[in-house]
N, C-alpha and C. Protein backbone atom coordinates (compact mmCIF):
# COMPACT_ATOMS: atom_id res chain seq x y z
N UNK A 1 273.14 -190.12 -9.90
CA UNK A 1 272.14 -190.55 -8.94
C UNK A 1 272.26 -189.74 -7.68
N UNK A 2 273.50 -189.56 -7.52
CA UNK A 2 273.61 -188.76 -5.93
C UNK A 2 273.15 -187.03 -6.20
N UNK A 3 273.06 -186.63 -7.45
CA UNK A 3 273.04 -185.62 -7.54
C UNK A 3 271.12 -185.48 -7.34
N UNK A 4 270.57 -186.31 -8.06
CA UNK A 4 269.18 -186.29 -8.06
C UNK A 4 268.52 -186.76 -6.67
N UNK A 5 269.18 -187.49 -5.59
CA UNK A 5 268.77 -187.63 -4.13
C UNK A 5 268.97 -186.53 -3.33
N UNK A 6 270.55 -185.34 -4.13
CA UNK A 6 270.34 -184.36 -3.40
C UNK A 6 269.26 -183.56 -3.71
N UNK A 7 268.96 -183.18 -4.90
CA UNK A 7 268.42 -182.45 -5.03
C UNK A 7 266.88 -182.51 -4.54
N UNK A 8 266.41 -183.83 -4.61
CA UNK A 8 265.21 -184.06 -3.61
C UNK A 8 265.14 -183.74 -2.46
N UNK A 9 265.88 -184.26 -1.84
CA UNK A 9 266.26 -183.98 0.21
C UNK A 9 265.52 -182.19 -0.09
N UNK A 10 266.89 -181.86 -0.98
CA UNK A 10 266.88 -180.22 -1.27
C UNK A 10 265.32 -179.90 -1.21
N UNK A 11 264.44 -180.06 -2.09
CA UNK A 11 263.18 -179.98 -2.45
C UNK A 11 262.68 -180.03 -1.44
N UNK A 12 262.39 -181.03 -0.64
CA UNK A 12 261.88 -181.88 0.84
C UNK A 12 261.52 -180.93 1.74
N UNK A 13 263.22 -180.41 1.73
CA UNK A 13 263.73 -179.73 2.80
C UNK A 13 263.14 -177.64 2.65
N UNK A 14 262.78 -177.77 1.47
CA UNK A 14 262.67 -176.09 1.43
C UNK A 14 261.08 -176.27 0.86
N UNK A 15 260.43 -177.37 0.99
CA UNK A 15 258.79 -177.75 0.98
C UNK A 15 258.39 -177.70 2.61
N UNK A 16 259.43 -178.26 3.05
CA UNK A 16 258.63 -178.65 5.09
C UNK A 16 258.98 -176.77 5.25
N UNK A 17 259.93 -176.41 4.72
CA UNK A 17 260.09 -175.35 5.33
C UNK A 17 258.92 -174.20 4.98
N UNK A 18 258.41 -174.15 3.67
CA UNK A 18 257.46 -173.35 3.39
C UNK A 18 256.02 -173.57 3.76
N UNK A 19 255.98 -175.32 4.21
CA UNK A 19 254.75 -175.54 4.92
C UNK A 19 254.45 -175.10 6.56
N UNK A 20 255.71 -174.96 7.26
CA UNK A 20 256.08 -174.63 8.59
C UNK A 20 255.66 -172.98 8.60
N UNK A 21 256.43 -172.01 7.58
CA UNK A 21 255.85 -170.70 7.53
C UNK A 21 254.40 -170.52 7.36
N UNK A 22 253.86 -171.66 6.39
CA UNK A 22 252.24 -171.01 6.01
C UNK A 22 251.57 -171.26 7.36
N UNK A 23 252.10 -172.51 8.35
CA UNK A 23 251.75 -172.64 10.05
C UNK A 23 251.71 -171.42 10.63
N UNK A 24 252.85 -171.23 10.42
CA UNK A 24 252.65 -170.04 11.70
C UNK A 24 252.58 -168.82 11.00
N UNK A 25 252.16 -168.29 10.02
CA UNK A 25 251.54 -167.03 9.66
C UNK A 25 249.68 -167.24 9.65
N UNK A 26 249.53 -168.78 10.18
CA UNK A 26 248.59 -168.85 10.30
C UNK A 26 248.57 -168.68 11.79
N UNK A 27 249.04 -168.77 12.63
CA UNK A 27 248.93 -169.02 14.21
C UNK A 27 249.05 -167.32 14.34
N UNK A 28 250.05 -166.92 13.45
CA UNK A 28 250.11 -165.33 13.98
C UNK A 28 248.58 -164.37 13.56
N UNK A 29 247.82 -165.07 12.67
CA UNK A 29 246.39 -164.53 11.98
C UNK A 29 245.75 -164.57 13.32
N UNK A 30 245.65 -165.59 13.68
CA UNK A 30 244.85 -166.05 14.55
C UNK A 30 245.08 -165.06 15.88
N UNK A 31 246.48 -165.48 16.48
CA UNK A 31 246.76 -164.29 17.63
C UNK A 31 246.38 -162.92 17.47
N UNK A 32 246.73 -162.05 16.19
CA UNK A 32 246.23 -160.93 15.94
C UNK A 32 244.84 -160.99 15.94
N UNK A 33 243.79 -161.74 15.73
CA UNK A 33 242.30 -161.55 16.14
C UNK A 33 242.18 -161.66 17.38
N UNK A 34 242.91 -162.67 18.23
CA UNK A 34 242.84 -162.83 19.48
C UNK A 34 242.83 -161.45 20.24
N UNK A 35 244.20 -160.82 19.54
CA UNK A 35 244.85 -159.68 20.29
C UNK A 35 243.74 -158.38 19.82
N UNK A 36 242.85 -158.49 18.73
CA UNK A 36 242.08 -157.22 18.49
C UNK A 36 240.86 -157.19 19.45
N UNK A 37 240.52 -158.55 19.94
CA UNK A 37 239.38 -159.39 20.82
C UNK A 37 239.14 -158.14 21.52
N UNK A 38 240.18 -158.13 22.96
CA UNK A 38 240.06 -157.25 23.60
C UNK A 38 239.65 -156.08 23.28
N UNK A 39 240.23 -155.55 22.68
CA UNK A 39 240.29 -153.71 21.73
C UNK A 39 238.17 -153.34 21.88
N UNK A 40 237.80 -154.52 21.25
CA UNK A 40 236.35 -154.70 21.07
C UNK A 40 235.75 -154.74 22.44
N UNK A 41 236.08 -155.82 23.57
CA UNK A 41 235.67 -155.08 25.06
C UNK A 41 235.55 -154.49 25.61
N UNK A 42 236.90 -153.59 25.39
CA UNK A 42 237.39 -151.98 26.04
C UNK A 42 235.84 -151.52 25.64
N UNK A 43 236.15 -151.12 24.45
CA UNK A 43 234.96 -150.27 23.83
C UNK A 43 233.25 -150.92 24.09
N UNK A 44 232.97 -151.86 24.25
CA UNK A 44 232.19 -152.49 24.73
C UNK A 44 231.46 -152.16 26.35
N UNK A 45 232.86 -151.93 26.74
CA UNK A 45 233.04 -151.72 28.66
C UNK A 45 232.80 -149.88 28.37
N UNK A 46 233.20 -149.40 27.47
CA UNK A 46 232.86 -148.07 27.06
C UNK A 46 231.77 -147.72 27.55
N UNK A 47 230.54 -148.45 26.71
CA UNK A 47 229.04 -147.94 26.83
C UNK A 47 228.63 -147.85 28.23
N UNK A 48 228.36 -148.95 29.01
CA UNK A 48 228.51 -148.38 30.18
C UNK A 48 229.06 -147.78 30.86
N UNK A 49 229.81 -146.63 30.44
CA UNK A 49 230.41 -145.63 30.90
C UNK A 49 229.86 -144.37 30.24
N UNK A 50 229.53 -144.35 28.93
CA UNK A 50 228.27 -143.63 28.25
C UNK A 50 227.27 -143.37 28.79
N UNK A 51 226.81 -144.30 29.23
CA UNK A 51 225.42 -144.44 29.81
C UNK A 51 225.11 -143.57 31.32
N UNK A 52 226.83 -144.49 31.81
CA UNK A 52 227.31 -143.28 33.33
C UNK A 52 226.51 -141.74 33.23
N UNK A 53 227.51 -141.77 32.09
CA UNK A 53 227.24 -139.74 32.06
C UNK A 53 225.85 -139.37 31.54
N UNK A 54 225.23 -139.82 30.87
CA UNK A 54 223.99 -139.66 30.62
C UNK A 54 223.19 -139.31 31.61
N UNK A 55 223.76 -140.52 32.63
CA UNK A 55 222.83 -140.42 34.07
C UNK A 55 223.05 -139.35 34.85
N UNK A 56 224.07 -138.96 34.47
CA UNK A 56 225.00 -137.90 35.60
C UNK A 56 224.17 -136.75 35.00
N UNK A 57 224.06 -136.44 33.40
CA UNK A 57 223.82 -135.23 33.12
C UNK A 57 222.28 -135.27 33.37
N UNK A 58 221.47 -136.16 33.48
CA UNK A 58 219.87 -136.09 33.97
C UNK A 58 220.12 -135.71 35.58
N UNK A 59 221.20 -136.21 36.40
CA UNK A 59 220.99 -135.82 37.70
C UNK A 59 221.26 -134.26 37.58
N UNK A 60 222.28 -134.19 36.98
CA UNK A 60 222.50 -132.39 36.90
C UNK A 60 221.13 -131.85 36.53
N UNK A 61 220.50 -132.17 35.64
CA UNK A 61 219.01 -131.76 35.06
C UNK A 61 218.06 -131.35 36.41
N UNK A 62 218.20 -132.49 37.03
CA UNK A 62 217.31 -132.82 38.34
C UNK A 62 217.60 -131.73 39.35
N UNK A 63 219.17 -131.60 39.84
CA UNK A 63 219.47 -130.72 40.19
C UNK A 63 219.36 -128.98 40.03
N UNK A 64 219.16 -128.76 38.84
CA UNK A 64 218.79 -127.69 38.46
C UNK A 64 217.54 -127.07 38.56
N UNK A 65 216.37 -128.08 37.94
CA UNK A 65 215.01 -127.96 38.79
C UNK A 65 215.15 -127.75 40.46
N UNK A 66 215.52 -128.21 40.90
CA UNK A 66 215.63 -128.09 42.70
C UNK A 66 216.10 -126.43 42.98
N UNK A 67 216.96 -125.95 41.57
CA UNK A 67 217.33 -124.84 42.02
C UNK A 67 216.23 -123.56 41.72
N UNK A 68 215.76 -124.09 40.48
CA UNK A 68 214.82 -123.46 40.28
C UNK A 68 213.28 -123.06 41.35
N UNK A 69 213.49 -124.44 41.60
CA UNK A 69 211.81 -124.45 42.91
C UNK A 69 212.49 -123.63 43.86
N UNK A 70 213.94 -123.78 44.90
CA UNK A 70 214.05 -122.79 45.47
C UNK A 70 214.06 -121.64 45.17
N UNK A 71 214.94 -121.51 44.36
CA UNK A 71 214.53 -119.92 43.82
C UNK A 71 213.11 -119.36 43.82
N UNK A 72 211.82 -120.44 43.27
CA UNK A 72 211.12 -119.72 43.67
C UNK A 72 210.64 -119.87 44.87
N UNK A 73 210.96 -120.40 45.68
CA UNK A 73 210.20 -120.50 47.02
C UNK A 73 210.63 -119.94 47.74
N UNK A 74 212.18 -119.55 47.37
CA UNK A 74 212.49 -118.31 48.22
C UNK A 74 212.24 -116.79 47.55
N UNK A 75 211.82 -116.98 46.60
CA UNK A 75 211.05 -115.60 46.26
C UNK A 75 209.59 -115.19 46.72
N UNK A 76 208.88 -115.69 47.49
CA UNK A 76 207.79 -116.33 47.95
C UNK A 76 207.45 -115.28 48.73
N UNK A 77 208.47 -115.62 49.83
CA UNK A 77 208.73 -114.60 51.00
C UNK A 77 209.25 -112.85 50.74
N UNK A 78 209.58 -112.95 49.64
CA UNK A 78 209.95 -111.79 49.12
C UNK A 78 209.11 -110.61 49.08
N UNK A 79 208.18 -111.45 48.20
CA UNK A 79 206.80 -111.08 47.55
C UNK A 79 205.73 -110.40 49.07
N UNK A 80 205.44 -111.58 50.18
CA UNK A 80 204.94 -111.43 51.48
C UNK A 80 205.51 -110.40 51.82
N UNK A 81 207.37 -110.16 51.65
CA UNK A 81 207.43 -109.11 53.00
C UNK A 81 207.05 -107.67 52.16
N UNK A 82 207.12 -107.86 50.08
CA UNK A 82 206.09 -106.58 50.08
C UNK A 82 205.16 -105.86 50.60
N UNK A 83 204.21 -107.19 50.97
CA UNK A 83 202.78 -106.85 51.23
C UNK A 83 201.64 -106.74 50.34
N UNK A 84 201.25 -107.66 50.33
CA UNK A 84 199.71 -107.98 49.56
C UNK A 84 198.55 -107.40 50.41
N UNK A 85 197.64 -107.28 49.85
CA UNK A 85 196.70 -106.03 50.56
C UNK A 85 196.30 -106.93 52.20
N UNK A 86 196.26 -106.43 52.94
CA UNK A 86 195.42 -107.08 54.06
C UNK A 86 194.16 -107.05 53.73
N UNK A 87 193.54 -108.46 53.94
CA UNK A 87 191.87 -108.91 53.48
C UNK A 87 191.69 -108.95 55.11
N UNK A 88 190.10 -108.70 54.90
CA UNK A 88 189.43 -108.33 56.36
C UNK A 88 189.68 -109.73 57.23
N UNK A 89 189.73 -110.92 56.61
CA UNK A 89 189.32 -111.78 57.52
C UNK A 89 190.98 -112.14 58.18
N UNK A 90 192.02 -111.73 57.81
CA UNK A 90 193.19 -111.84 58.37
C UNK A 90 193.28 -110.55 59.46
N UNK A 91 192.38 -109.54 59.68
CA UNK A 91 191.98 -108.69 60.90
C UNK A 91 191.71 -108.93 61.62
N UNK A 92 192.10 -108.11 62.94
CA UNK A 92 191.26 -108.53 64.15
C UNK A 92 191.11 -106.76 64.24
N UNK A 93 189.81 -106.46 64.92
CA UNK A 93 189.32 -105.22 64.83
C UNK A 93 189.47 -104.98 66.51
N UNK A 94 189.42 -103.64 66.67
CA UNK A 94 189.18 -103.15 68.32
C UNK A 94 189.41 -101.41 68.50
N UNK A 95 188.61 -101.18 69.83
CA UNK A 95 188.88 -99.45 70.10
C UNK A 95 189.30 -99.11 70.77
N UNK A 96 190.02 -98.50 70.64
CA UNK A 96 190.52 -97.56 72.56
C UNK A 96 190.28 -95.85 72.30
N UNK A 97 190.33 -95.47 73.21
CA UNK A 97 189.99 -93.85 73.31
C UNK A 97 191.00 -92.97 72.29
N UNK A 98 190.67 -91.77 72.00
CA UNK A 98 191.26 -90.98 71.58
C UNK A 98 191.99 -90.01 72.53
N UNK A 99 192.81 -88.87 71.87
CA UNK A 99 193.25 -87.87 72.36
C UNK A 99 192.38 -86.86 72.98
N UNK A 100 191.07 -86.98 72.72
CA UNK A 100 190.01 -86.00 72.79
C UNK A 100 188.89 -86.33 73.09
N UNK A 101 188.01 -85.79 73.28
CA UNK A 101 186.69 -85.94 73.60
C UNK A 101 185.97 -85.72 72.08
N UNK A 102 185.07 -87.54 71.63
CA UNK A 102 184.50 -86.94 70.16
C UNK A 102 185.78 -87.51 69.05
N UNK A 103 186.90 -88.61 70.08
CA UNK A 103 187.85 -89.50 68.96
C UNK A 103 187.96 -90.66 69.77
N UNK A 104 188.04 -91.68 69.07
CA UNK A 104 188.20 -93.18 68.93
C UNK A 104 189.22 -93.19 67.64
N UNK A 105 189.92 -94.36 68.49
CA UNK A 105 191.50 -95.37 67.44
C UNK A 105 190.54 -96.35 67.84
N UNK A 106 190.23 -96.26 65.99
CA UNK A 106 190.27 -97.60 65.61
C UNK A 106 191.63 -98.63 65.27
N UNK A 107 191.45 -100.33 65.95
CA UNK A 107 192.72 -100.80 65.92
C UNK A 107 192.44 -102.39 64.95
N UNK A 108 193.86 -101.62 64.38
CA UNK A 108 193.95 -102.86 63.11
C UNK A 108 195.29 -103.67 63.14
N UNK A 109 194.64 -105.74 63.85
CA UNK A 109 196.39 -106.04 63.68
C UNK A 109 196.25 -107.56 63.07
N UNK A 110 197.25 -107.62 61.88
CA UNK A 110 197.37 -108.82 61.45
C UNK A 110 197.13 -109.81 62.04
N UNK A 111 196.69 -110.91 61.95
CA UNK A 111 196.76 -112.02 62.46
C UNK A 111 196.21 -113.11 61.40
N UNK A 112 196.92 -112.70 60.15
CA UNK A 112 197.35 -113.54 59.37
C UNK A 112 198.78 -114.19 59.50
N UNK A 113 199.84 -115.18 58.93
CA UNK A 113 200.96 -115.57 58.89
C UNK A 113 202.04 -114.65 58.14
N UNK A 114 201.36 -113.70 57.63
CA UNK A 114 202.68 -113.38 56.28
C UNK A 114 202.03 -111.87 56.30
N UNK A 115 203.07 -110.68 56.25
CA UNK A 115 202.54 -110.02 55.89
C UNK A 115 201.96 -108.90 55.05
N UNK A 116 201.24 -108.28 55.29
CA UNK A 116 200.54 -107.37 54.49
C UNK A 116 200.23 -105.79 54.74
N UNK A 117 199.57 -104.93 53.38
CA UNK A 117 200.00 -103.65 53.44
C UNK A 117 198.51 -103.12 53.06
N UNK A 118 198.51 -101.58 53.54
CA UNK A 118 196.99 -101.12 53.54
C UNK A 118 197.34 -99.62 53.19
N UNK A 119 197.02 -99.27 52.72
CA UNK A 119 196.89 -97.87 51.87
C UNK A 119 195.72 -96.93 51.67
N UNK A 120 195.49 -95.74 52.20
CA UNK A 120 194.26 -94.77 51.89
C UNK A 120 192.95 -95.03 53.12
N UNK A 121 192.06 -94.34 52.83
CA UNK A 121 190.55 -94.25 53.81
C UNK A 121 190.85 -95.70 54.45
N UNK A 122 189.68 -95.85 55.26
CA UNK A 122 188.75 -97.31 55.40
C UNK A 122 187.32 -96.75 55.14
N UNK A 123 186.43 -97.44 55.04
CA UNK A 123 185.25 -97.32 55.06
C UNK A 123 184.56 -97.50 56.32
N UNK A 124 183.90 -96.79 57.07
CA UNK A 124 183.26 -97.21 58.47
C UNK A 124 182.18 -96.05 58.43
N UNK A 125 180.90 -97.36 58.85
CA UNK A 125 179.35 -97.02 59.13
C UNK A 125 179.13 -97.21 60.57
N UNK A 126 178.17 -96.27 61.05
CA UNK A 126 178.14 -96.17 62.68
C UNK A 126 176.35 -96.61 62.33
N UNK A 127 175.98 -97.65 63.19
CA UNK A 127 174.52 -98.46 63.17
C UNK A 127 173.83 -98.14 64.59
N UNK A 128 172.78 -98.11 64.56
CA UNK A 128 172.19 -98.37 65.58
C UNK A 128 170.58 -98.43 65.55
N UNK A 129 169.64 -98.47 66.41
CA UNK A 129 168.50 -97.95 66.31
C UNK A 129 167.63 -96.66 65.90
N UNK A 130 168.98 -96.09 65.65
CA UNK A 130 168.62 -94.77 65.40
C UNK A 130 168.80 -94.66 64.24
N UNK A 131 169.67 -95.16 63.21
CA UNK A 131 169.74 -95.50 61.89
C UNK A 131 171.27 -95.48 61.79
N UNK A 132 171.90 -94.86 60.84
CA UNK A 132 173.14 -95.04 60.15
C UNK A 132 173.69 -93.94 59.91
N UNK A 133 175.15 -93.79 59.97
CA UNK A 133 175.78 -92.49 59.41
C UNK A 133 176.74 -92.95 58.57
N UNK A 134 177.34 -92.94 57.68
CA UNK A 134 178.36 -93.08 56.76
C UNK A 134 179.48 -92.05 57.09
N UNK A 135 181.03 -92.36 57.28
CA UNK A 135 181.80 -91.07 58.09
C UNK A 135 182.23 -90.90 56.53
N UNK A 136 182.82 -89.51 56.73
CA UNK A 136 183.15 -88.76 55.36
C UNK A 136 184.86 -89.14 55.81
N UNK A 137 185.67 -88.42 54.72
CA UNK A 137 186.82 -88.50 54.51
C UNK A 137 187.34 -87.34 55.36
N UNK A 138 188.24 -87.73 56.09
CA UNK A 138 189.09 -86.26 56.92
C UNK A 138 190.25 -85.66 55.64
N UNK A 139 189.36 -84.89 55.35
CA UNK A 139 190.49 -84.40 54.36
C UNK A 139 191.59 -83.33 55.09
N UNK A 140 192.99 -83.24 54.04
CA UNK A 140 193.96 -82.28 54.42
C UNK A 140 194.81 -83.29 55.50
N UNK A 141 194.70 -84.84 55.20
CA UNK A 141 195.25 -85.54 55.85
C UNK A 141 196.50 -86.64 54.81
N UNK A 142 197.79 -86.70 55.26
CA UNK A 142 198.54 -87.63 54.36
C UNK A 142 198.22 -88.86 53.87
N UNK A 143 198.41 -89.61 53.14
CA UNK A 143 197.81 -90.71 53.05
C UNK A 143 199.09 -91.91 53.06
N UNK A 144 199.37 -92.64 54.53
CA UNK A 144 200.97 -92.65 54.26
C UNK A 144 200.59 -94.48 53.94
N UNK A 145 201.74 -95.63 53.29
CA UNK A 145 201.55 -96.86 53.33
C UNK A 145 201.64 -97.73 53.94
N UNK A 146 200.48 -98.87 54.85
CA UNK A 146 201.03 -99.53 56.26
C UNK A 146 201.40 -100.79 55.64
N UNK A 147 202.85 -101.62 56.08
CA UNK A 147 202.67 -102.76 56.12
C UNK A 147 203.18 -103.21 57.43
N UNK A 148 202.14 -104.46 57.45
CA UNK A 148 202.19 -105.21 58.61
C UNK A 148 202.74 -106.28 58.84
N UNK A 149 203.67 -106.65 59.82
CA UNK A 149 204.08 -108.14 60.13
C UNK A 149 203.17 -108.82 60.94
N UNK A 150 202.93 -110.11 60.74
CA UNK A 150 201.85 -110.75 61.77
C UNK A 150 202.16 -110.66 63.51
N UNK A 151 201.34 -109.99 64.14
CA UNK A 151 200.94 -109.75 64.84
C UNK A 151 201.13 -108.16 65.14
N UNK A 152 201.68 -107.82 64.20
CA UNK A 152 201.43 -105.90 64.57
C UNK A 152 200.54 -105.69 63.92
N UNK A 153 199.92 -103.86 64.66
CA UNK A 153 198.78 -103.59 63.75
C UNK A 153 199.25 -101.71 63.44
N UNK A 154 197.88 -101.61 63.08
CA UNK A 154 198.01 -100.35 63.00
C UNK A 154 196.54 -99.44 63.14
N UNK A 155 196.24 -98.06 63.39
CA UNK A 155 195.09 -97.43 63.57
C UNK A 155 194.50 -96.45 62.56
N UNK A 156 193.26 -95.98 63.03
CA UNK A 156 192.84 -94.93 62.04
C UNK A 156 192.36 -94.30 63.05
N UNK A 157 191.55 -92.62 63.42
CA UNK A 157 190.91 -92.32 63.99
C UNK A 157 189.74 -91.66 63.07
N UNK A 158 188.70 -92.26 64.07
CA UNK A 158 186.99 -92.03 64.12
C UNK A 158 186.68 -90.52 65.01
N UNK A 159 186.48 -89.55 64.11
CA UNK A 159 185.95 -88.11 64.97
C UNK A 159 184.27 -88.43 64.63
N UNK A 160 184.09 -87.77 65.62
CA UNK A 160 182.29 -87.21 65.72
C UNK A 160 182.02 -86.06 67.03
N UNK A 161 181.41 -85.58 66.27
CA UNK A 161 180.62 -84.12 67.08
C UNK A 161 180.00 -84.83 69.15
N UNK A 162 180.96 -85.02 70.31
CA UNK A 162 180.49 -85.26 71.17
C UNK A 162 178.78 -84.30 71.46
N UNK A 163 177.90 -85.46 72.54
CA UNK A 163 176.88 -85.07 72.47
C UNK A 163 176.77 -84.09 73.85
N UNK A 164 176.58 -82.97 73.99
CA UNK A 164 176.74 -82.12 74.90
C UNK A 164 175.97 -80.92 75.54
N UNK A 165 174.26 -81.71 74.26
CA UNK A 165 173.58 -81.16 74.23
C UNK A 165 172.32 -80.84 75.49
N UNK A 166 172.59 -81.93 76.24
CA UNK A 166 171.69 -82.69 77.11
C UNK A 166 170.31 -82.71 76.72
N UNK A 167 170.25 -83.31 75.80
CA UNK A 167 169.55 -83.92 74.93
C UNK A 167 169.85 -85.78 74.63
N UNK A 168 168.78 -86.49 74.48
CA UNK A 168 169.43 -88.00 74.30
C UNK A 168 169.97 -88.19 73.17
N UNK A 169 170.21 -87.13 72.26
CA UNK A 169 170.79 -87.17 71.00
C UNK A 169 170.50 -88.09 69.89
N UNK A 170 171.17 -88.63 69.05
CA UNK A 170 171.57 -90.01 68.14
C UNK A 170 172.61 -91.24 69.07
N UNK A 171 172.02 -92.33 69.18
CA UNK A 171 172.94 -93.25 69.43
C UNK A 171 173.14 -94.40 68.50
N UNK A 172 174.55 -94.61 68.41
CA UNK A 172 175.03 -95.69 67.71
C UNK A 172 175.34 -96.94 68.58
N UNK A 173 175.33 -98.21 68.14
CA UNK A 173 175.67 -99.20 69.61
C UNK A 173 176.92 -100.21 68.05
N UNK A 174 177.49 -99.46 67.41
CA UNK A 174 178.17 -100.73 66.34
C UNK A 174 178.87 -99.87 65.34
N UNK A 175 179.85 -100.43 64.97
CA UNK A 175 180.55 -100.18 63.51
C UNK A 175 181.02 -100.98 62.42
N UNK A 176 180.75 -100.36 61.51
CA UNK A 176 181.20 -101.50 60.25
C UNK A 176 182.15 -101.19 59.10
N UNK A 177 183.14 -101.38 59.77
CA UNK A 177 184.18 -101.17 59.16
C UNK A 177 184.97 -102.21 57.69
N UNK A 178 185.60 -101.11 57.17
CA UNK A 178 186.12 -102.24 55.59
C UNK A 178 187.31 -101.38 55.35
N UNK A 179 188.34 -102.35 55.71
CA UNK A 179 189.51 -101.96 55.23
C UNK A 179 189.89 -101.22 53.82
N UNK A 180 190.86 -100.34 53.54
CA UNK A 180 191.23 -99.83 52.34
C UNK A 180 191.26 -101.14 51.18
N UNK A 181 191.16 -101.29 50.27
CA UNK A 181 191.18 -102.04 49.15
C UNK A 181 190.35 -103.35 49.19
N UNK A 182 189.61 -103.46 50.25
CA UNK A 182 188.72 -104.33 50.52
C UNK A 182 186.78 -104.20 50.26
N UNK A 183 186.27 -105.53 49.89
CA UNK A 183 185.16 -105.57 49.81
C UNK A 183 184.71 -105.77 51.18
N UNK A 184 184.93 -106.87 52.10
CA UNK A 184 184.54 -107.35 53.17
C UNK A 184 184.70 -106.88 54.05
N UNK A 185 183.46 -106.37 55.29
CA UNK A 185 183.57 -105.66 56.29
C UNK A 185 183.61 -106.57 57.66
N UNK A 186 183.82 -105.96 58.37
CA UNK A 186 183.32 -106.05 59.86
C UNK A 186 182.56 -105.45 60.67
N UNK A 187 181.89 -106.03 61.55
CA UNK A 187 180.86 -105.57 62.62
C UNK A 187 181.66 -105.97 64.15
N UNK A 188 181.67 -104.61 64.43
CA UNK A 188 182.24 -104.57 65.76
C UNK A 188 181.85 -103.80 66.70
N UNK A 189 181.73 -103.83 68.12
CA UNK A 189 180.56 -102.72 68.54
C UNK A 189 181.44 -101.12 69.21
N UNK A 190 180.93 -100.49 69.32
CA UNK A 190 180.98 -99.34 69.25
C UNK A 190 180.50 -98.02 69.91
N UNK A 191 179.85 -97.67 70.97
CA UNK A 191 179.46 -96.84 71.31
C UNK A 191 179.23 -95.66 71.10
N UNK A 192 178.41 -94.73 70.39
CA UNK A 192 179.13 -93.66 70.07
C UNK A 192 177.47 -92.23 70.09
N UNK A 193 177.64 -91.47 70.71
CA UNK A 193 176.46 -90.59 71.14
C UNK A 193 176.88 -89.22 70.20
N UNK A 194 176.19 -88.66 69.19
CA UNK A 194 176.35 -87.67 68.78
C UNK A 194 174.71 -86.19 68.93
N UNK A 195 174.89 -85.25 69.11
CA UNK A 195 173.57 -84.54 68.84
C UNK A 195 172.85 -84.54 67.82
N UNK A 196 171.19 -84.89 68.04
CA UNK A 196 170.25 -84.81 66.78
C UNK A 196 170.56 -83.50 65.72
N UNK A 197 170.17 -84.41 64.91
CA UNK A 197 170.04 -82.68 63.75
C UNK A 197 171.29 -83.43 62.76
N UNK A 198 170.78 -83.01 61.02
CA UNK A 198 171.18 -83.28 60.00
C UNK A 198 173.06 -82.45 60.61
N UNK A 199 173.49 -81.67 60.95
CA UNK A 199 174.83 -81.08 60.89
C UNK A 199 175.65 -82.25 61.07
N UNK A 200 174.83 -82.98 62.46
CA UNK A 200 175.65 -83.24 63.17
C UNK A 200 176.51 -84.50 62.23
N UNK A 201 175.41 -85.28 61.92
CA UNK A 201 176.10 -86.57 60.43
C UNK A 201 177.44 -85.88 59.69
N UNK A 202 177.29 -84.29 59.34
CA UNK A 202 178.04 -84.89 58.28
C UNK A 202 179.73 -84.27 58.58
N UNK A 203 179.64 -84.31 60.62
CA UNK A 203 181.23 -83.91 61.45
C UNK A 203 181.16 -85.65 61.61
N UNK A 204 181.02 -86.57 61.02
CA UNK A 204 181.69 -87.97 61.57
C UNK A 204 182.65 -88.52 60.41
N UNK A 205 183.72 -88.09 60.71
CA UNK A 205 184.53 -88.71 59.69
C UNK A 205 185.51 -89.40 60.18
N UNK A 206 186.48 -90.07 59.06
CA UNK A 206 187.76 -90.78 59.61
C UNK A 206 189.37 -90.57 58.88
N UNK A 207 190.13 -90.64 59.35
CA UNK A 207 191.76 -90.48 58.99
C UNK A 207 192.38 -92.04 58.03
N UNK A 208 192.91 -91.78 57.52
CA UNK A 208 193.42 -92.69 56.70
C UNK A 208 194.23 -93.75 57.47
N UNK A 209 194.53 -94.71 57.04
CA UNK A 209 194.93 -95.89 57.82
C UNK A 209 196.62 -95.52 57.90
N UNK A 210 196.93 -95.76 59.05
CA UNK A 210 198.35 -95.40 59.73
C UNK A 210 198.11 -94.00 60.22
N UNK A 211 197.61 -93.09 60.33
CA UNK A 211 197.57 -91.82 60.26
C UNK A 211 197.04 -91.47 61.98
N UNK A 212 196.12 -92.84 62.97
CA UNK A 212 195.96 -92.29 63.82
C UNK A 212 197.13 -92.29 64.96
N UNK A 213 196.39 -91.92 66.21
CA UNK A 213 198.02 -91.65 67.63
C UNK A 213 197.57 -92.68 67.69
């Protein structure tokens, strides 16, 4: 009998004990999910940190455009201090005397913002009541390239046969001038007395732009 009470206790005793382990390999299941819990946040807390750089690399994006617009906007000025043709209406026209008797400087000065460049003849018609002369080309003259900063200018000179005939000659009271590479002229006045007679038209010519004193 004592042998069969031990051996129960025995039984009892190595049953509580194997029910106590299946406890806590259950409590330790459990902690290990507990403990992976976190692992899953981290990475969770991740994405918004993903997202960070995303943003960062669109600001870099953003940034780069900005570099680009400057770049070109500072190429802008580049281009200006080439010189794009001077158009008439960024002119202001005017005369002063020549070296001689029978020359006029004509005067040409930006008064546009940015500037610009003029190359070869101008075109200039002498008007009056008396009719019109068209000036020819002064040939055997350089043809050098002007560019202008706003508010400088530059000249051409206007020859014609002075009138010395004492005679009332041809009178002109105007000129109409058109810059090199330009359609659009100007009317500006002019004074200018040459002797009658077909010769005299065809001594009115002009110097290429930059070319006068």
């Amino acid at each position: 009998m004592r042998l069969r009470k031990t051996s129960a206790v025995i039984a009892a005793a190595v049953a509580a004990a194997l029910s106590l382990t299946a406890c806590n390999g259950e409590d330790t299941s459990e902690r290990g999910a507990a403990a992976s819990a976190p692992a899953e946040t981290s990475a969770g807390s991740g994405s918004p940190s993903s997202a960070g750089a995303t943003d960062t690399t669109e600001g870099s994006g953003g940034g780069d455009g900005q570099a680009s617009a400057s770049a070109s906007a500072s190429g802008a000025p580049s281009a200006s201090s080439a010189g794009g043709i001077c158009r008439t209406a960024d002119l202001s026209f005017s005369s002063s005397g020549g070296m001689a008797e029978g020359e006029v400087l004509i005067n040409l000065e930006n008064t546009g913002s940015a500037s610009c460049s003029m190359h070869g003849f101008p075109g200039l018609d002498l008007t009056g009541e008396d009719g019109t002369v068209s000036a020819e080309r002064n040939s055997g003259r350089s043809v050098p390239s002007v560019t202008l900063a706003p508010g400088e200018r530059t000249t051409f000179s206007l020859y014609f046969p002075p009138n010395t005939s004492g005679g009332s000659g041809v009178t002109f009271t105007s000129a109409v001038v058109t810059p090199p590479d330009e359609t659009r002229s100007h009317t500006m006045p002019l004074s200018v007395n040459i002797p009658a007679g077909s010769g005299s038209a065809s001594r009115v010519t002009v110097t290429p732009v930059g070319s006068g004193k």
